[in-house]
N, C-alpha and C. Protein backbone atom coordinates (compact mmCIF):
# COMPACT_ATOMS: atom_id res chain seq x y z
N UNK A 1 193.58 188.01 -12.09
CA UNK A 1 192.37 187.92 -12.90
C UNK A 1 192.24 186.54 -13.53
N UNK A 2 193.31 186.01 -13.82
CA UNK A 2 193.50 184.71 -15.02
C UNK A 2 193.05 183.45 -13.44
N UNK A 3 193.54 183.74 -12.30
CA UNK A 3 193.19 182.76 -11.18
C UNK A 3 191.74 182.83 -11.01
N UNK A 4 191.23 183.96 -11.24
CA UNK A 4 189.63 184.20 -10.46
C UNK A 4 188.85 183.32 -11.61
N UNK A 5 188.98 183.77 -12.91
CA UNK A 5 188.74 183.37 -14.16
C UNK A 5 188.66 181.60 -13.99
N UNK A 6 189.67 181.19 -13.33
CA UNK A 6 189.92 179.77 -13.62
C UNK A 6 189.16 179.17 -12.15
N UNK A 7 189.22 179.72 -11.32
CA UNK A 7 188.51 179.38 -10.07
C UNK A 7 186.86 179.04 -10.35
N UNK A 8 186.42 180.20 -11.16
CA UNK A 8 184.99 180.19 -11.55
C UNK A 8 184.79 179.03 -12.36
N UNK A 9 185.62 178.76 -12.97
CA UNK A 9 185.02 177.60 -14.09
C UNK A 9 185.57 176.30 -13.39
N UNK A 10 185.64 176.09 -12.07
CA UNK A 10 185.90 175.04 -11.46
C UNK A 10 184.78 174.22 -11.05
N UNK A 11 184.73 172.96 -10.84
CA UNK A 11 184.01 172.20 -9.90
C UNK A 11 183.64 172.80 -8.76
N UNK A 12 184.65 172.81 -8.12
CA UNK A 12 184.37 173.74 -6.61
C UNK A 12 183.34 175.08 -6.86
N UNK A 13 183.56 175.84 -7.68
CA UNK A 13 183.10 176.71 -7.63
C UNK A 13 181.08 176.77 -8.06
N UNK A 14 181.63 175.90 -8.85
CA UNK A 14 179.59 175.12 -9.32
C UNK A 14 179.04 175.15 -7.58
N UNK A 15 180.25 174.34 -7.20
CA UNK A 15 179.20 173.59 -5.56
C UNK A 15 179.37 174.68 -4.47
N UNK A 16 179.65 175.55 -4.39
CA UNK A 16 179.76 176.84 -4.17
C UNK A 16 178.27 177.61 -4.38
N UNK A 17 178.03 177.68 -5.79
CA UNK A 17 176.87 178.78 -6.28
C UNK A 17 175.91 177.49 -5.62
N UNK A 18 175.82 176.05 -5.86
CA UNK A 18 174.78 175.06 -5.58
C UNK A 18 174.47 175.09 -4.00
N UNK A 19 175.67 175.55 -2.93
CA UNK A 19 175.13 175.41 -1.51
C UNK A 19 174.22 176.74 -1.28
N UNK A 20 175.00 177.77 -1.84
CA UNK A 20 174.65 179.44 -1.50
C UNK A 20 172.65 179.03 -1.81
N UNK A 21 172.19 178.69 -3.35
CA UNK A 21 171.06 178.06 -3.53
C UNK A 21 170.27 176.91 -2.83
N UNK A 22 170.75 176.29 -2.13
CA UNK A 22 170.25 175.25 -0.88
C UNK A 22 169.62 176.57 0.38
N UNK A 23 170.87 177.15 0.38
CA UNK A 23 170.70 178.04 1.63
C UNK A 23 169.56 179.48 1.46
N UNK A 24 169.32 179.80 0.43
CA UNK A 24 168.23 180.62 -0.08
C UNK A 24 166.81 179.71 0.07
N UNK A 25 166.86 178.61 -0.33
CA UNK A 25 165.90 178.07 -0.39
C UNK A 25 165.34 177.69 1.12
N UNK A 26 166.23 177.36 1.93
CA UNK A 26 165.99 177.12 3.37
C UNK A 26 165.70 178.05 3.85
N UNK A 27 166.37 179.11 3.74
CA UNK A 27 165.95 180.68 4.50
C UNK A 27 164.24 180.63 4.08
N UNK A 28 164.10 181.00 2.91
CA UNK A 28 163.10 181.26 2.17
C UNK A 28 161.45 179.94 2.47
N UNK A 29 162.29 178.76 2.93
CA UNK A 29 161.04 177.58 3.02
C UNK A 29 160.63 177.30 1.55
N UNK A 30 160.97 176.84 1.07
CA UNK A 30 161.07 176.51 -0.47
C UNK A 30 160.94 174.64 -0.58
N UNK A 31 159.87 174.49 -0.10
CA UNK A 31 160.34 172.48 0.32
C UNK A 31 160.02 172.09 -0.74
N UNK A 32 159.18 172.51 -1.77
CA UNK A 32 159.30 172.13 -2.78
C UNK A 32 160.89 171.70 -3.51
N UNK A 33 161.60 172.84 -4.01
CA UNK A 33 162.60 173.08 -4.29
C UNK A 33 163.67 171.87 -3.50
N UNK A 34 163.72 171.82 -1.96
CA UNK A 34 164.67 171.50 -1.14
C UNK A 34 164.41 169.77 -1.83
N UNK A 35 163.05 169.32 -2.01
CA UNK A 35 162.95 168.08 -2.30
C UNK A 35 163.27 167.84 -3.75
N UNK A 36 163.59 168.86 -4.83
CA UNK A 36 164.42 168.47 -6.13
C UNK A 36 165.58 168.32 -5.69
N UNK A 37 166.18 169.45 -5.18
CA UNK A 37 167.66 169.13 -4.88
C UNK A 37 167.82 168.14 -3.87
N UNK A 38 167.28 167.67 -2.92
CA UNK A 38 167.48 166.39 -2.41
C UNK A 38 168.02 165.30 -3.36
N UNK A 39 166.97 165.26 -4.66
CA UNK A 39 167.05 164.24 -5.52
C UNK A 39 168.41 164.48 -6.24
N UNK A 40 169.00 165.57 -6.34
CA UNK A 40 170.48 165.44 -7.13
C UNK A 40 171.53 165.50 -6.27
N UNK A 41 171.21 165.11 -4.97
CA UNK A 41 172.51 164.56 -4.04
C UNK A 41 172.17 163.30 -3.29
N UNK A 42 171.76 162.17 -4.15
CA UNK A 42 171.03 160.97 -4.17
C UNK A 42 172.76 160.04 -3.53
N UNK A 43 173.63 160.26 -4.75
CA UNK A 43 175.34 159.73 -4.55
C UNK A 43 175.77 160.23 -3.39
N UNK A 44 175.88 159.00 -2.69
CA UNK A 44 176.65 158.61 -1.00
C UNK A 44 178.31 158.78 -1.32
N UNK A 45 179.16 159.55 -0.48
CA UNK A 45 180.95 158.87 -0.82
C UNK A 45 181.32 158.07 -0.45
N UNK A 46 181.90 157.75 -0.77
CA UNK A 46 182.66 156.51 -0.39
C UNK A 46 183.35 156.35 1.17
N UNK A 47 183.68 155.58 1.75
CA UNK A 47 184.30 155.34 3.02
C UNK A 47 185.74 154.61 2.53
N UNK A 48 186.59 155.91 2.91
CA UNK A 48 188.20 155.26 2.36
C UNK A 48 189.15 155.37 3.62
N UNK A 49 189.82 154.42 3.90
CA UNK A 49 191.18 154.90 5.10
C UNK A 49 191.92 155.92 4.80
N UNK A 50 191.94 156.68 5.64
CA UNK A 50 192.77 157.62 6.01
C UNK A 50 193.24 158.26 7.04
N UNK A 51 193.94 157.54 7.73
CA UNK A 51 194.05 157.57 9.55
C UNK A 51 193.19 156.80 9.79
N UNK A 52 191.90 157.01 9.48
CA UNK A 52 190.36 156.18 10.01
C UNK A 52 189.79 156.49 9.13
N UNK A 53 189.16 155.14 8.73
CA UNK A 53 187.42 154.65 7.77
C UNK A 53 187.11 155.71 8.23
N UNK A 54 186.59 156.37 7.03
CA UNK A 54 185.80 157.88 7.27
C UNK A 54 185.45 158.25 5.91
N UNK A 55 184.16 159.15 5.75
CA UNK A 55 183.55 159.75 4.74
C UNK A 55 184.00 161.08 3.99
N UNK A 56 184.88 161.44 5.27
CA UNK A 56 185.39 162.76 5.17
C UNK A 56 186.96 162.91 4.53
N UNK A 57 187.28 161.38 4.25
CA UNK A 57 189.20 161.54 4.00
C UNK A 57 189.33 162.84 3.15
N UNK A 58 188.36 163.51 2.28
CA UNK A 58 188.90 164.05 1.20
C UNK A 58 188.97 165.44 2.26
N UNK A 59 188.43 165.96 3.19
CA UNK A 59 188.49 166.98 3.76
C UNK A 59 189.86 166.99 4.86
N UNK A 60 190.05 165.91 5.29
CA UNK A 60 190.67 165.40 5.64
C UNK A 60 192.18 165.81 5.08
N UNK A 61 192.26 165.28 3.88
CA UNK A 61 193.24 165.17 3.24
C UNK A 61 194.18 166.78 2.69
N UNK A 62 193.08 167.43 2.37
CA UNK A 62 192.48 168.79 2.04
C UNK A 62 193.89 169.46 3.31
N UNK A 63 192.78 169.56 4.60
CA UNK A 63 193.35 170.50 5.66
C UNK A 63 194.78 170.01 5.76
N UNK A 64 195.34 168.24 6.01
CA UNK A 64 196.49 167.86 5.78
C UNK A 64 197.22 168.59 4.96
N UNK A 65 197.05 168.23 3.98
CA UNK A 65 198.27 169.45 2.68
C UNK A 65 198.40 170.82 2.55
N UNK A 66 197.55 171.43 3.14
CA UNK A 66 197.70 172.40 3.70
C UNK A 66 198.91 172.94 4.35
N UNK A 67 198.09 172.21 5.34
CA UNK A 67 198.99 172.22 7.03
C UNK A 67 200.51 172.24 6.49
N UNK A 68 200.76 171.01 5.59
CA UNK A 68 202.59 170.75 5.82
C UNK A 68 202.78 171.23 5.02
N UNK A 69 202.03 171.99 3.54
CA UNK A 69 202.28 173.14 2.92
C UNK A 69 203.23 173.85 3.61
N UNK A 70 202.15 174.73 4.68
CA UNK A 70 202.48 175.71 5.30
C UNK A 70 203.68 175.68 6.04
N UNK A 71 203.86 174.24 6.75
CA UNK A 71 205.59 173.78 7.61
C UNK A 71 206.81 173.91 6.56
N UNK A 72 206.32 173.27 5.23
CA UNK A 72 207.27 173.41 4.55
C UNK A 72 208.12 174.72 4.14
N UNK A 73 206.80 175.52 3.48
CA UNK A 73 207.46 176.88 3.01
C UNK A 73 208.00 177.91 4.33
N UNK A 74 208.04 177.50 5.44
CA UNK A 74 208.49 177.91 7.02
C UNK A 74 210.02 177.85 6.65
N UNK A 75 209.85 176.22 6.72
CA UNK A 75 211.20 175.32 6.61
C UNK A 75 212.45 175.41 5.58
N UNK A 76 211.37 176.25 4.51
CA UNK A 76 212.70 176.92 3.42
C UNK A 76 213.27 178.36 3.77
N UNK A 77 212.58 178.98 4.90
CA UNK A 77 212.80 179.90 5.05
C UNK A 77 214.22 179.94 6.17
N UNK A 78 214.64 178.66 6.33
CA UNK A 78 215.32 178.30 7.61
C UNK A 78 215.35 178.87 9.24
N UNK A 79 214.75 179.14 9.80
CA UNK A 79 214.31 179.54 10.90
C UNK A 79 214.90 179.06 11.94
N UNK A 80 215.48 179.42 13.08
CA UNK A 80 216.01 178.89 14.10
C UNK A 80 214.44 178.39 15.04
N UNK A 81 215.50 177.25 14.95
CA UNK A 81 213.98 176.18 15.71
C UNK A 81 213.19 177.10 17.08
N UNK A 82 212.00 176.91 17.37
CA UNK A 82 211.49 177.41 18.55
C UNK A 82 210.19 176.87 18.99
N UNK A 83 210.16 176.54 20.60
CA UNK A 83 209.22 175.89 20.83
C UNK A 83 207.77 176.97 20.23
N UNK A 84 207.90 177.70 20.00
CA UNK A 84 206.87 178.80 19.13
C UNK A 84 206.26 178.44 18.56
N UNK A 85 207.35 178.00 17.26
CA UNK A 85 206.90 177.23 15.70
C UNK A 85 205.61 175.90 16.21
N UNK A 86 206.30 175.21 17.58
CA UNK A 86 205.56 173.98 17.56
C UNK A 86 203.88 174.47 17.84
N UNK A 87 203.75 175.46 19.16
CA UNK A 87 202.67 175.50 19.09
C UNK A 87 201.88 176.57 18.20
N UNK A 88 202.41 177.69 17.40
CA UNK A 88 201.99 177.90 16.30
C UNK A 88 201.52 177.44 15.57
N UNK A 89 202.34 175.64 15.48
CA UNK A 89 201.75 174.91 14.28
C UNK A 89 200.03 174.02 14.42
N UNK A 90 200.25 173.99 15.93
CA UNK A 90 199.21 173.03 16.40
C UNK A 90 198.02 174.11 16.12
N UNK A 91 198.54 175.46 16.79
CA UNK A 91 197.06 176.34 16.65
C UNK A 91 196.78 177.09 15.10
N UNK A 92 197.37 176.21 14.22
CA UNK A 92 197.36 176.77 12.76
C UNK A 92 196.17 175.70 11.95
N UNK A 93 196.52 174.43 12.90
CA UNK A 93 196.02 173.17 12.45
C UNK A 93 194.77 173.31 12.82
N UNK A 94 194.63 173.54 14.26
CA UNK A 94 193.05 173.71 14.27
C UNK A 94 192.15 174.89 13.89
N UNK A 95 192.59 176.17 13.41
CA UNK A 95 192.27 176.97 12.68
C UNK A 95 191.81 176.33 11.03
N UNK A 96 192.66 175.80 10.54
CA UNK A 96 192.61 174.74 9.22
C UNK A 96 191.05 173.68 9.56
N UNK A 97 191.26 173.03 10.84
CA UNK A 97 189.74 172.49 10.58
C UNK A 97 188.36 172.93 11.05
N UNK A 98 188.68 174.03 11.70
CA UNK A 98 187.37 174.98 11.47
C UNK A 98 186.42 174.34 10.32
N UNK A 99 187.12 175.03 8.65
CA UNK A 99 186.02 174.61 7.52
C UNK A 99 185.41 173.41 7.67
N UNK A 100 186.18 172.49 8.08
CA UNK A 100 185.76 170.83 7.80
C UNK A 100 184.77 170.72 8.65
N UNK A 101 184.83 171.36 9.95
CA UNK A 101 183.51 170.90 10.58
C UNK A 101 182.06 171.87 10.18
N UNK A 102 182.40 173.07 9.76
CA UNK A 102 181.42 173.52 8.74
C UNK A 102 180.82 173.54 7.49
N UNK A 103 181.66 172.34 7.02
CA UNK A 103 181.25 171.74 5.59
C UNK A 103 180.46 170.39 6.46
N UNK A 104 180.89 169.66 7.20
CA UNK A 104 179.98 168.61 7.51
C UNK A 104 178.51 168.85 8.47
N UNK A 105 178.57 170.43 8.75
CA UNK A 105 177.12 170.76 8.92
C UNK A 105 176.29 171.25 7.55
N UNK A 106 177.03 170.98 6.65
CA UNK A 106 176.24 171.70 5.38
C UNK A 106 176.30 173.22 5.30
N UNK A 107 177.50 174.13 6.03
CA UNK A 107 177.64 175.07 5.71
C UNK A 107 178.57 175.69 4.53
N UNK A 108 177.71 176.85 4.12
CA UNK A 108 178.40 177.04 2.81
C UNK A 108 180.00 178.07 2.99
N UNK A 109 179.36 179.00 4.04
CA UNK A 109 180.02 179.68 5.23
C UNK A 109 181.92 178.82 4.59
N UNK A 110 182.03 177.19 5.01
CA UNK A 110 183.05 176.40 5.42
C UNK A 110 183.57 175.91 3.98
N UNK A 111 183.07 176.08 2.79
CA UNK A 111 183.24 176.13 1.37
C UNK A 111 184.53 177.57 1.41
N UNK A 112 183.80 178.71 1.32
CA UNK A 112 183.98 179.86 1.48
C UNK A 112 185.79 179.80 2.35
N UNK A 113 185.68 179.37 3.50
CA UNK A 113 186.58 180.01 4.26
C UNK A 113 188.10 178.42 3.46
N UNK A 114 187.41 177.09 3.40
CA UNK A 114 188.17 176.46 2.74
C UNK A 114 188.92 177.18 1.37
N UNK A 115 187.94 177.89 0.45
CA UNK A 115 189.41 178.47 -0.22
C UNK A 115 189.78 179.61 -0.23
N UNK A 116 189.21 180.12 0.76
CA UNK A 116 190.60 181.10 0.91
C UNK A 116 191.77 180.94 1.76
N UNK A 117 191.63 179.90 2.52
CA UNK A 117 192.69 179.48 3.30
C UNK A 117 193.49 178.63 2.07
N UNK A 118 192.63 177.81 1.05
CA UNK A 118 194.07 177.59 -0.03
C UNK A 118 194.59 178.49 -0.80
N UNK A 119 194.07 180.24 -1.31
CA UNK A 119 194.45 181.13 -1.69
C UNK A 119 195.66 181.61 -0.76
N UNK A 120 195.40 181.81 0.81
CA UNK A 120 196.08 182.28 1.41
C UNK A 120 197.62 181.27 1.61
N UNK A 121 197.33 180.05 1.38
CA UNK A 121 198.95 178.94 1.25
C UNK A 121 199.65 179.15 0.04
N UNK A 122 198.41 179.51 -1.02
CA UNK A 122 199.24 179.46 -2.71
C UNK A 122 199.63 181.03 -2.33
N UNK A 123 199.15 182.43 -1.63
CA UNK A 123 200.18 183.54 -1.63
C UNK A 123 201.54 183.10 -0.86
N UNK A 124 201.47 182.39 0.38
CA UNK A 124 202.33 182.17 1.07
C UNK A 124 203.76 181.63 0.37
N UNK A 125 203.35 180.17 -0.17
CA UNK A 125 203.80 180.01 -1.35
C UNK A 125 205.12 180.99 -2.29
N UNK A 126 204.26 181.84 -2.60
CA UNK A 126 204.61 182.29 -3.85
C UNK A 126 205.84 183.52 -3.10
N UNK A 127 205.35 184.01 -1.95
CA UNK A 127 206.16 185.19 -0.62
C UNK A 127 207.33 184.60 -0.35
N UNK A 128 207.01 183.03 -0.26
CA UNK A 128 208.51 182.27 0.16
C UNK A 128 209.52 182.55 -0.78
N UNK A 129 208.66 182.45 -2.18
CA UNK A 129 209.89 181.99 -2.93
C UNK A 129 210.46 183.28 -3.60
N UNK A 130 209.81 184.53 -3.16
CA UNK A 130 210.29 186.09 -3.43
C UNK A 130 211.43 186.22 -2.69
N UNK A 131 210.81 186.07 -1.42
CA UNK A 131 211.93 186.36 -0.51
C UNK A 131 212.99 185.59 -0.19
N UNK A 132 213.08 184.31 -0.75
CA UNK A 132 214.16 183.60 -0.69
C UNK A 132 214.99 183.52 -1.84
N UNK A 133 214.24 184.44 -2.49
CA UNK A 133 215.71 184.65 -3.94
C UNK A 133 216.18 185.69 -3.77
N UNK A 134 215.17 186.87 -3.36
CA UNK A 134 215.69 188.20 -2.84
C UNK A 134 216.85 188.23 -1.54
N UNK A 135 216.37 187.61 -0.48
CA UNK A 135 217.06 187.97 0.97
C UNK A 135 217.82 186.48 1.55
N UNK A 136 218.05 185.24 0.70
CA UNK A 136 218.53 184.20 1.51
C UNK A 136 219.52 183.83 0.31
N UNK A 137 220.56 183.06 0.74
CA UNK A 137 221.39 182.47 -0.32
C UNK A 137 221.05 180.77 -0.92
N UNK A 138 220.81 180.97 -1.78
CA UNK A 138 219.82 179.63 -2.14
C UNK A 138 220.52 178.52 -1.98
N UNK A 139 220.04 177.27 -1.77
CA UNK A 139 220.48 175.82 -1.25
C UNK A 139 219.79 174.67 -0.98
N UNK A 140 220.01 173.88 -1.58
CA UNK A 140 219.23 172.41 -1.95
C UNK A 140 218.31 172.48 -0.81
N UNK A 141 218.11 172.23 -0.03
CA UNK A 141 217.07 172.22 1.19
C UNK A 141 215.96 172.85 0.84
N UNK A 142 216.45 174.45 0.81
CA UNK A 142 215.56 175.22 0.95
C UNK A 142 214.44 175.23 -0.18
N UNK A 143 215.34 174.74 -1.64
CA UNK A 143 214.70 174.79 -2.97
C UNK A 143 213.68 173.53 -2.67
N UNK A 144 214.20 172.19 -2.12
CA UNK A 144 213.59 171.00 -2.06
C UNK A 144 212.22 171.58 -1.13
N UNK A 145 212.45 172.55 -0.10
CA UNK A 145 211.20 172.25 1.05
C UNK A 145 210.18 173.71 0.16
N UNK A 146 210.67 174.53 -0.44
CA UNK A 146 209.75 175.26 -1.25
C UNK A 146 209.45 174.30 -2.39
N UNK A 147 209.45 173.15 -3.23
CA UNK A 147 209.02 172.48 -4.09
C UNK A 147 207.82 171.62 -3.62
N UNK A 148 207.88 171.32 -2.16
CA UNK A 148 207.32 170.11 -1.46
C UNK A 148 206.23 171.42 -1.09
N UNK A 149 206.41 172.51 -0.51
CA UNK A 149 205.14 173.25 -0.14
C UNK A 149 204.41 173.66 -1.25
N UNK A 150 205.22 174.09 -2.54
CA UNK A 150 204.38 174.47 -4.24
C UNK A 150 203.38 172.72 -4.44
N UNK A 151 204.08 172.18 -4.02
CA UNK A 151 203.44 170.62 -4.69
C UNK A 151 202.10 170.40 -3.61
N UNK A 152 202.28 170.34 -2.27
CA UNK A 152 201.42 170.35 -1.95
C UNK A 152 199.87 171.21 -1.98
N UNK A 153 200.15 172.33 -2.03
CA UNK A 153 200.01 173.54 -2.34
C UNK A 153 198.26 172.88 -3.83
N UNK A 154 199.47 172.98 -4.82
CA UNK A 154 198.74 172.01 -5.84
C UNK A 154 197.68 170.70 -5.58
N UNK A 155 198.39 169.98 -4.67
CA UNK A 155 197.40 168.65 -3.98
C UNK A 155 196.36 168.74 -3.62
N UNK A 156 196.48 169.90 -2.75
CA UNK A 156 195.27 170.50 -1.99
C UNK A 156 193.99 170.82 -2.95
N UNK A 157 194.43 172.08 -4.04
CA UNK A 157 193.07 171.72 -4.99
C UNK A 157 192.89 171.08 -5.38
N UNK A 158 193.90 169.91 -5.90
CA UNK A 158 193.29 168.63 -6.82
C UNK A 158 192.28 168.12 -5.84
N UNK A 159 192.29 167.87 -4.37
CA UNK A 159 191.58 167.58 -3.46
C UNK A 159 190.34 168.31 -3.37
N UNK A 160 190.27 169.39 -3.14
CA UNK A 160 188.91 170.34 -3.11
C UNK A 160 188.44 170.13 -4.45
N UNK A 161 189.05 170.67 -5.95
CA UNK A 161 187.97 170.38 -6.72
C UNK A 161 187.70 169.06 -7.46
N UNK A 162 188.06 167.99 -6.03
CA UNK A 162 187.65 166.62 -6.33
C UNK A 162 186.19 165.78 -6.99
N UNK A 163 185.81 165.35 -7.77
CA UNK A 163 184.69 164.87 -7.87
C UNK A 163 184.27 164.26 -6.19
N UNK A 164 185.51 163.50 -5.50
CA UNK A 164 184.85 162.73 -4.19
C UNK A 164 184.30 163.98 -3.12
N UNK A 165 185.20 165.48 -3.38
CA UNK A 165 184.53 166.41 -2.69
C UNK A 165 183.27 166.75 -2.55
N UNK A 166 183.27 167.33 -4.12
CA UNK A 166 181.51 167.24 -4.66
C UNK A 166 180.04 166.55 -3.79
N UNK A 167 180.90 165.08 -3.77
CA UNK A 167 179.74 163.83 -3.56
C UNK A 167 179.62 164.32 -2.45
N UNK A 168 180.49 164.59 -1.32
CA UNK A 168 180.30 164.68 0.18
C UNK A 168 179.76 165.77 0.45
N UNK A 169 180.44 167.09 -0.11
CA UNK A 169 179.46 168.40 0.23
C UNK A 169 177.93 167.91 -0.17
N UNK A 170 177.74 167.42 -1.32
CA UNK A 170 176.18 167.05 -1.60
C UNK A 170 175.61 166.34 -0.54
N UNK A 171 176.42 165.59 -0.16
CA UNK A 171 175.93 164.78 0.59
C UNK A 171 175.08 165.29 2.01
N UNK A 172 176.39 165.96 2.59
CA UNK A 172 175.82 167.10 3.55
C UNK A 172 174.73 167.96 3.34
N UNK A 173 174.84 168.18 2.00
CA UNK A 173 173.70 169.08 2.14
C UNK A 173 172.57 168.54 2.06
N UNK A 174 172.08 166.93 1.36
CA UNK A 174 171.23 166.64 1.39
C UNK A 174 170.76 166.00 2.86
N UNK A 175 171.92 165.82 4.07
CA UNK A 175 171.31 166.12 5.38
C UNK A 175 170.69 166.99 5.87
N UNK A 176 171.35 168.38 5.86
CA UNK A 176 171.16 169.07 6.07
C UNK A 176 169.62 169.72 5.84
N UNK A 177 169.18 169.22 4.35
CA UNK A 177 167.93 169.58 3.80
C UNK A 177 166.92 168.31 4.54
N UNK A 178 167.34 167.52 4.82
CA UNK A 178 166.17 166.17 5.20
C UNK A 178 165.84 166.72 6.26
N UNK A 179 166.89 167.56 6.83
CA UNK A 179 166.66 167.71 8.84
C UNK A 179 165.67 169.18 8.42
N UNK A 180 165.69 170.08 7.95
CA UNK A 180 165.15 170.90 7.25
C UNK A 180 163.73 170.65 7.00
N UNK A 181 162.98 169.98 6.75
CA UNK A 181 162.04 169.05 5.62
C UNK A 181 161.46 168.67 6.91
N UNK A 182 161.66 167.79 7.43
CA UNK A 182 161.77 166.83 8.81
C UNK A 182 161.10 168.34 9.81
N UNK A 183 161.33 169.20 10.21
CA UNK A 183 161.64 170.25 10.98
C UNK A 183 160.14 171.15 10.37
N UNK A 184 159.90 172.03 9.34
CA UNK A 184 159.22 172.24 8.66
C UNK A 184 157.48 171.42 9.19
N UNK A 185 157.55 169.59 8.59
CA UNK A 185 156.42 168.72 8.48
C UNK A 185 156.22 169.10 9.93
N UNK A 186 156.87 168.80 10.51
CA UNK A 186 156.58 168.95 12.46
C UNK A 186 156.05 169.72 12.80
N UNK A 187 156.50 171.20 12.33
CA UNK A 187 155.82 172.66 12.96
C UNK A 187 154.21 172.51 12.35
N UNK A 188 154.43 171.90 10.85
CA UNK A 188 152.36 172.32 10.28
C UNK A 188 151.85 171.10 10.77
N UNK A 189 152.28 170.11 11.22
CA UNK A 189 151.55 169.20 12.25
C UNK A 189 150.99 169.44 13.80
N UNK A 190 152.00 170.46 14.05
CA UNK A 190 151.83 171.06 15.47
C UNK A 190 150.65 171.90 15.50
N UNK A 191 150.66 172.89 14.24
CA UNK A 191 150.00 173.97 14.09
C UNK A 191 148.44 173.54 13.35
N UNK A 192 148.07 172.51 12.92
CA UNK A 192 147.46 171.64 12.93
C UNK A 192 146.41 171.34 13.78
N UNK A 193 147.00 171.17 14.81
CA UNK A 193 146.97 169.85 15.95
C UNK A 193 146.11 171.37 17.06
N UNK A 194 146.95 172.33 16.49
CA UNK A 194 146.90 173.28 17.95
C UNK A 194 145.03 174.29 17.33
N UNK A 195 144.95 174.54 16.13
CA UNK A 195 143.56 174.95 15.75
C UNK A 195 142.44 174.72 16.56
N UNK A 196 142.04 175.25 16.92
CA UNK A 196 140.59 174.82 17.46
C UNK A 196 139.76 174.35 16.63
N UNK A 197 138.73 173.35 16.81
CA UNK A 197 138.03 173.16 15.67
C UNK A 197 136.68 174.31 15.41
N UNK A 198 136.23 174.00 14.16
CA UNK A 198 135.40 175.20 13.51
C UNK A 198 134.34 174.72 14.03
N UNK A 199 133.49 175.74 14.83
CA UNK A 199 132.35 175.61 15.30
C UNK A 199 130.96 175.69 14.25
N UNK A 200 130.44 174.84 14.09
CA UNK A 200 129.55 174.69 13.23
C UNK A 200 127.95 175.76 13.28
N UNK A 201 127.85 177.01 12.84
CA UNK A 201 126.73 177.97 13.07
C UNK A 201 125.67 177.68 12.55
N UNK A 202 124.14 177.76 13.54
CA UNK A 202 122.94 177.34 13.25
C UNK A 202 122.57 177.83 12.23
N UNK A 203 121.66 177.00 11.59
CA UNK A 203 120.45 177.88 10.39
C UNK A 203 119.69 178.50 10.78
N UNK A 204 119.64 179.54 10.61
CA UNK A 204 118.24 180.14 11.32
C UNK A 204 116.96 180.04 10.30
């Protein structure tokens, strides 16, 4: 309750209720509306290295800490190595960027599935470290690679309820709404265009 509580009064969670409202308004044809909120996702992000000049590092960064979250708290669990783990891990990774490419279509959908995939690392998390006080004999490693998955774990939201997050979901969405807008003017130009003209009836 005290997590849900604190989730709600997050950043993230504002831009959350703000896409779900983009997306009502689009359903609905609301261009009025779509062209206020255009105006309050005016702020571009920034372009920072991260692997590669990109707009997206913070999503980026996001699915990253995740990911080795998830290797880590594996890795405390000590596991006999298996080529398994490797491709487990690869098809874990691209499961992880699913959201990212649905946040850079302006879906809210990719908000949504982003945290619960960090809910689902912070339970994981928390399973490791049950069961490794319960069922394993504890040892520097294991404590070090469950500290490194809790820490990352942590990184990850500092990342999502980033102000640079914010800017970029806005950002998207104010694509998303131009192409919208754009899409809309076209059809009553068409429909326009396609009228017959009004035949003008005699006086008698």
């Amino acid at each position: 309750m005290f997590l849900l509580k604190w989730i709600s009064g997050s950043r993230f969670y504002a831009l959350l209720a703000f896409c779900a409202s983009v997306e009502d308004d689009i359903a609905r044809r609301r261009l009025h509306q779509l062209k206020e909120k255009m105006a309050q996702c005016s702020e571009e992000p920034k372009s920072r290295y991260f692997g590669v000049a990109s707009f997206f590092h913070v999503l980026v960064a996001s699915t990253y800490a995740l990911f080795f979250s998830a290797i880590a708290n594996v890795a405390a669990l000590r596991p006999t190595f298996s080529a398994i783990f490797v491709i487990a891990g690869f098809a874990w990774l691209l499961v992880l960027m699913i959201p990212t490419f649905l946040i850079e279509k302006g879906r809210r959908v990719g908000l949504v599935a982003l945290l619960y995939s960090w809910f689902f690392h912070l339970a994981l998390s928390l399973a490791t470290l049950i069961y490794g006080l319960g069922f394993l004999p504890l040892s520097r490693i294991s404590i070090l690679c469950w500290c490194a998955g809790a820490l990352l774990v942590w990184l990850a939201w500092k990342v999502i309820n980033s102000r640079e997050m914010s800017i970029l979901v806005r950002w998207c969405l104010r694509l998303k709404m131009r192409q919208t807008l754009t899409r809309q003017l076209q059809r009553r130009s068409v429909k326009k265009r396609s009228k017959p003209p009004a035949i003008p009836q005699k006086r008698r």
